[in-house]
Protein backbone atom coordinates (compact mmCIF):
# COMPACT_ATOMS: atom_id res chain seq x y z
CA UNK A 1 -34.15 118.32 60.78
CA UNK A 2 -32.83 117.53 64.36
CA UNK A 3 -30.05 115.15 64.60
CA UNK A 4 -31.64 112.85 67.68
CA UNK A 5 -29.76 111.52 69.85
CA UNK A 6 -31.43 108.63 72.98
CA UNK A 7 -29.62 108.94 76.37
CA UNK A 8 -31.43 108.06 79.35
CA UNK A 9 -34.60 107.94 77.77
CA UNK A 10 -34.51 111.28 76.44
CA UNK A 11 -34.61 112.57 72.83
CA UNK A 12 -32.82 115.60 72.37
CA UNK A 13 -34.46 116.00 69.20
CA UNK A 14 -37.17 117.12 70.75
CA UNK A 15 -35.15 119.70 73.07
CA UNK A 16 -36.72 123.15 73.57
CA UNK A 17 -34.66 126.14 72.96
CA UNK A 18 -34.91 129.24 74.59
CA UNK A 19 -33.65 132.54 73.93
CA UNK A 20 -31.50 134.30 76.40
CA UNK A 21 -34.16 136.52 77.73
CA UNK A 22 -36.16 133.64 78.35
CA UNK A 23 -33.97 131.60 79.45
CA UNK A 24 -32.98 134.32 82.49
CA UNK A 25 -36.29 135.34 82.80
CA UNK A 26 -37.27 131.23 83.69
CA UNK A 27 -33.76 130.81 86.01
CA UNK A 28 -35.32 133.71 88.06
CA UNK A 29 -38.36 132.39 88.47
CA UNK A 30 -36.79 128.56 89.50
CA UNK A 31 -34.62 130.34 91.64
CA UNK A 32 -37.20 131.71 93.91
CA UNK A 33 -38.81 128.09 94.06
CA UNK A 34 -40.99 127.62 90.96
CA UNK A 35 -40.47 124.45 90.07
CA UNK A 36 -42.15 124.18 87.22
CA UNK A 37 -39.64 126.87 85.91
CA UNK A 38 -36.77 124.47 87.19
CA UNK A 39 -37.92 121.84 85.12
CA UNK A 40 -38.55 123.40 82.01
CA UNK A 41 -34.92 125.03 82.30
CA UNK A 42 -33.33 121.69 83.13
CA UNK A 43 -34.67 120.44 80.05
CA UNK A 44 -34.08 123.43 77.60
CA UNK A 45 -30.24 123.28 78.97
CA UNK A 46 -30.20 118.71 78.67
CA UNK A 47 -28.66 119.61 75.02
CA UNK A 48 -26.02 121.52 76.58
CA UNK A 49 -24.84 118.69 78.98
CA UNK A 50 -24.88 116.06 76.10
CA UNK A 51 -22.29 118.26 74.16
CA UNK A 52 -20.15 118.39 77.69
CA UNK A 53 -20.45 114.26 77.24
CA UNK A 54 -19.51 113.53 74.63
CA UNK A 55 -16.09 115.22 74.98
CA UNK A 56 -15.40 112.15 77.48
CA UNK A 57 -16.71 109.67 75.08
CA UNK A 58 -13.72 107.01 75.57
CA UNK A 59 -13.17 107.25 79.05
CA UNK A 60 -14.34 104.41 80.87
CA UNK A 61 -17.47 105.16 81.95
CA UNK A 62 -20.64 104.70 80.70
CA UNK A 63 -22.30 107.21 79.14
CA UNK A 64 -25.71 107.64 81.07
CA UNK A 65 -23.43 108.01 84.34
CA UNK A 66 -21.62 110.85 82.74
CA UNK A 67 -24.76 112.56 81.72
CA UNK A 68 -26.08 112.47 85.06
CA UNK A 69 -23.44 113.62 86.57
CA UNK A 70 -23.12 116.66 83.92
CA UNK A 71 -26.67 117.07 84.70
CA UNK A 72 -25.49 117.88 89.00
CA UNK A 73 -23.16 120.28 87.20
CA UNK A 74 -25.87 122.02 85.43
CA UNK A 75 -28.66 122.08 88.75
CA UNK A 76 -25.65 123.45 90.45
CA UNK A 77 -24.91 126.07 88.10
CA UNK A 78 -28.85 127.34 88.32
CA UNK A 79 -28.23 127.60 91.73
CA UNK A 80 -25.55 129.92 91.68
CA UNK A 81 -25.79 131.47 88.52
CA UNK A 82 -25.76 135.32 89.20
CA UNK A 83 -28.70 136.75 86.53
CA UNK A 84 -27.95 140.11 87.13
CA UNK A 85 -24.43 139.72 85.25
CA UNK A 86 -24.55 140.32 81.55
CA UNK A 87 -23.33 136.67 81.15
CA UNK A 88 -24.55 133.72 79.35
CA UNK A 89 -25.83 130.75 81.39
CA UNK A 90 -23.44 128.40 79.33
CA UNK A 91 -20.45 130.20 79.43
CA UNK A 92 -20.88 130.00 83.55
CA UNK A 93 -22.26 126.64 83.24
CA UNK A 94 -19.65 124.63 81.23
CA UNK A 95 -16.84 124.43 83.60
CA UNK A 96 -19.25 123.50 86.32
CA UNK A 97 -20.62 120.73 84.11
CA UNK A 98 -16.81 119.37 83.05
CA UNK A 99 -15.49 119.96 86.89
CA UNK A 100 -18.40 117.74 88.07
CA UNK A 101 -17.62 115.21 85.54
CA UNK A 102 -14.00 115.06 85.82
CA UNK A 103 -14.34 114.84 89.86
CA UNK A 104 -16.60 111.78 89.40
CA UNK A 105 -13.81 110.35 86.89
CA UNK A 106 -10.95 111.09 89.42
CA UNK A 107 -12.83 109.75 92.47
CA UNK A 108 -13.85 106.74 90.49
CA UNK A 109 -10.34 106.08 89.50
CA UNK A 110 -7.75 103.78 90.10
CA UNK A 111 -5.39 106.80 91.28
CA UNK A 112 -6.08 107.38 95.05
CA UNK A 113 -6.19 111.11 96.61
CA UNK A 114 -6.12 111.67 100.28
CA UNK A 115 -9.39 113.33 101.19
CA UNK A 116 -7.18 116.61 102.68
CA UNK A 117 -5.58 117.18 99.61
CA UNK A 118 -8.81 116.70 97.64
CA UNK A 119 -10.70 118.92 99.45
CA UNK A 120 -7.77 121.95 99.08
CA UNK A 121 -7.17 121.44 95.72
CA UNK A 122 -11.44 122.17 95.06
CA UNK A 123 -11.10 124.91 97.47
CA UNK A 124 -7.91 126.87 95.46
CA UNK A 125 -10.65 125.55 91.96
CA UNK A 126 -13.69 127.56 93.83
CA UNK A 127 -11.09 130.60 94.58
CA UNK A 128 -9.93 130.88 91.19
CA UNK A 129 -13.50 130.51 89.85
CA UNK A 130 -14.30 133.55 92.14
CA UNK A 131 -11.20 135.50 91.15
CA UNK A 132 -11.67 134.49 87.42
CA UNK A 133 -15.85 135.41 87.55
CA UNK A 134 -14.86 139.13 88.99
CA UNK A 135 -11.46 139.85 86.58
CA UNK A 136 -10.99 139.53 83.29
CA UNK A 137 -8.13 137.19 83.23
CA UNK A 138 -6.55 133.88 84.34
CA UNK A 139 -6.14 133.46 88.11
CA UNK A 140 -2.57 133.05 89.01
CA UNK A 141 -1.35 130.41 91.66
CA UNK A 142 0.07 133.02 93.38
CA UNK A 143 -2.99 134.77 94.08
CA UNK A 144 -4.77 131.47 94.94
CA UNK A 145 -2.57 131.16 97.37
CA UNK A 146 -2.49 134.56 98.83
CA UNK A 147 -6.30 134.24 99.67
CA UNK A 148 -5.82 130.17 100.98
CA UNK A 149 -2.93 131.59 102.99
CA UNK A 150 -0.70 128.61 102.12
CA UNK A 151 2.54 128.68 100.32
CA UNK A 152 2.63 128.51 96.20
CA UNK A 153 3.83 125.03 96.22
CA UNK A 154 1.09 123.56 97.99
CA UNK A 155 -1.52 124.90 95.68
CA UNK A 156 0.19 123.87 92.88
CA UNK A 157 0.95 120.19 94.66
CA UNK A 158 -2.73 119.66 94.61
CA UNK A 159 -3.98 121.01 91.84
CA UNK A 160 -1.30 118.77 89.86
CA UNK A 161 -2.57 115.98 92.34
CA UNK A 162 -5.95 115.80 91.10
CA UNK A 163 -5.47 116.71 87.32
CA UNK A 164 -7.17 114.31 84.98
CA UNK A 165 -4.80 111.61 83.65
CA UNK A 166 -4.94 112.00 79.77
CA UNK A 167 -4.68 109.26 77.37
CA UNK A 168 -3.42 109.63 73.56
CA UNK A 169 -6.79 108.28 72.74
CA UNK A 170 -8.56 110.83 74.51
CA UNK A 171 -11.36 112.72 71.83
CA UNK A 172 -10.90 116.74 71.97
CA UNK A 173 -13.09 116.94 69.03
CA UNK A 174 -16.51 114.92 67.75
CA UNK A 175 -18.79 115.63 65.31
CA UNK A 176 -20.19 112.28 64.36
CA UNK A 177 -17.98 111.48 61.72
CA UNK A 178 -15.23 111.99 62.69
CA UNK A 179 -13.10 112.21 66.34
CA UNK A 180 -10.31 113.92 66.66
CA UNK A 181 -7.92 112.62 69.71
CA UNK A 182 -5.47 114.00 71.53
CA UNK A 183 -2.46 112.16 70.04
CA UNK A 184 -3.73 113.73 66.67
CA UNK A 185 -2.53 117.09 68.00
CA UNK A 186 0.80 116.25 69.19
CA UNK A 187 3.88 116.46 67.15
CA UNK A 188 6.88 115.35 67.20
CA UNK A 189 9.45 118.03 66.49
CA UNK A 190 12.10 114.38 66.31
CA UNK A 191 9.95 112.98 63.44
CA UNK A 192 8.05 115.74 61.63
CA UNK A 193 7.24 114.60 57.94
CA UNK A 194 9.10 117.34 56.29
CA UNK A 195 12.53 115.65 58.15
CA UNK A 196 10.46 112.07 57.44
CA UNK A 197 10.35 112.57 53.36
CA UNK A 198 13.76 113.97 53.79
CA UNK A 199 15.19 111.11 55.70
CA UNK A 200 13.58 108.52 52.87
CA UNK A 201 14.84 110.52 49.71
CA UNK A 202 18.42 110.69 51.33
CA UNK A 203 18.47 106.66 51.79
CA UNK A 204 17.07 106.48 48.36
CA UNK A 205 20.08 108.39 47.28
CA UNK A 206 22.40 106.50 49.23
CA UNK A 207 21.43 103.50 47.49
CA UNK A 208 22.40 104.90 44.17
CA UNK A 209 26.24 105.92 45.43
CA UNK A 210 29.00 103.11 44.12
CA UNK A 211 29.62 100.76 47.44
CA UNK A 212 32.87 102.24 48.07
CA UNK A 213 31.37 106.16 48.47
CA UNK A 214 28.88 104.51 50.63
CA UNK A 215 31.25 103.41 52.67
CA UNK A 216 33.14 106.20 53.41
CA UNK A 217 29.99 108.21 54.20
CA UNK A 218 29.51 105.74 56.64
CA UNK A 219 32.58 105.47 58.58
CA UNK A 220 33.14 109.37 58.36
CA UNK A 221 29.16 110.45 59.29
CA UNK A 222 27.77 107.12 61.15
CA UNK A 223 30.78 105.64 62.91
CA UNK A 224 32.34 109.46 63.08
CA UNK A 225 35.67 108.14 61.94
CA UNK A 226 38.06 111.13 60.36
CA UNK A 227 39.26 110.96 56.96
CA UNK A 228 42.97 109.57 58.17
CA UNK A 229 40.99 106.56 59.82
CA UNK A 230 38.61 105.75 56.50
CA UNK A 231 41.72 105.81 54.76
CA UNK A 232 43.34 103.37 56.98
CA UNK A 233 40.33 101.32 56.69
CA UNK A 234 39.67 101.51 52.83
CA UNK A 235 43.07 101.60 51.84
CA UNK A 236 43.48 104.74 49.59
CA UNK A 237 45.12 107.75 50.60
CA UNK A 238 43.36 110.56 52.29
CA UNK A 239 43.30 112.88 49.75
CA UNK A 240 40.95 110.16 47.83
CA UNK A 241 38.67 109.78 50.62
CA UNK A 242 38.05 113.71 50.74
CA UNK A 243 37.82 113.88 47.12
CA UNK A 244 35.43 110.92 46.85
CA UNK A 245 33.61 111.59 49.96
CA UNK A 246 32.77 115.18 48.63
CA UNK A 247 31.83 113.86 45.28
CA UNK A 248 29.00 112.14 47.06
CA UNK A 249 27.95 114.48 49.25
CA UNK A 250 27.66 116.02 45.85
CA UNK A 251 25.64 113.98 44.51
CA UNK A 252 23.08 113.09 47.40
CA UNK A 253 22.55 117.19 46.99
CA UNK A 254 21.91 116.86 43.90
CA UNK A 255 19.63 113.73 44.09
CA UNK A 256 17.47 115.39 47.30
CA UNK A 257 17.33 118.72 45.37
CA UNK A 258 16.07 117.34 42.77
């Protein structure tokens, strides 16, 4: 059974599907102006926008707007989808979708962009589509900029200029149940929870030490005082401070190690 799913009136659940050679065989025919064929393959490819949606589930927005939107991403795509590449539709239609959703969240944003800059940073996005679409690998900045005729760093400056701010509480990954956000994905090399455990069994050991080996641990590896210092401090002689200091490094070994 069909999970179903209501936006804008429409219930995916009841979705076509098409097969690939159908699917090209209708986006020739609604690119030479049958629109009955445009409609049909608008609607067999609504299921594919939805998915592009709901990876911005969170942003504020509201949903409907972003599927309309995704849906101008997908008409576009039909229009310049080459069929005569052995290429799925999705796998040229995807970025086209996001890129038309992410340019309505950045021009509907608080951050402002001059128009100039706006309009070269989707021109160096269109070149490295086309240089992307023809090789087999990631587009450099360089070459961007060899066929803008512009230095590096301005391709770079507005690219950076319109990348989409991204929140901790951004979603990368939905399935219904359960999301999976950015900050999820992140880690902290400072505060991983091997070190974290660690950290916790060595206070726990700590605790255990008589007050005067706590002490010296903590003027000699806290306050980084040397042994002559502690001993000045304590009032023993140094030898005692490295024999009882060792004795319980000793023994917070012994009590991590288990």
């Amino acid at each position: 059974m069909k999970t179903r799913v209501e936006i804008t009136g429409i219930d995916t659940a009841q979705l076509p599907t098409l097969k690939h050679e159908e699917a090209m065989e209708l986006l020739k025919k609604a690119q030479n102006g049958d629109k009955e064929a445009h409609g049909k393959f608008v609607t067999a490819n609504l299921r594919l926008v939805l998915s592009i949606v709901q990876r911005f589930y969170g942003r504020k927005a509201c949903a409907d707007d972003l599927f309309q939107v995704g849906c101008v991403g997908l008409i576009k795509a039909m229009k310049n989808f080459n069929t005569e590449y052995n290429l799925r539709f999705s796998t040229y239609a995807v970025p086209m979708i996001i890129g038309e959703i992410r340019r309505f969240l950045r021009d509907g944003s608080a951050m402002r962009v001059s128009r100039s800059l706006r309009d070269r940073a989707y021109k160096a996005l269109q070149i490295r589509h086309d240089l992307e679409t023809t090789g087999d690998r990631e587009a450099t900045c360089e070459e961007i900029a060899a066929h803008m005729n512009v230095p590096v760093h301005e391709v770079t400056y507005a690219l950076d200029a319109i990348a989409d701010p991204v929140s901790l509480y951004d979603p990368v990954y939905h399935d219904g149940d359960e999301t999976v956000m950015v900050m999820d994905q992140i880690a902290d090399a400072r505060y991983d929870s091997e070190r974290w455990l660690g950290n916790i069994a060595v206070g726990e050991a700590m605790d255990r030490l008589p007050e005067r080996e706590r002490r010296i641990l903590a003027l000699r590896y806290y306050e980084g005082k040397t042994q002559m210092e502690v001993s000045e401090e304590i009032g023993i002689s140094q030898a005692q401070v490295s024999r009882l200091e060792k004795s319980a490094i000793r023994q917070l070994r012994e009590s991590v190690e288990g």
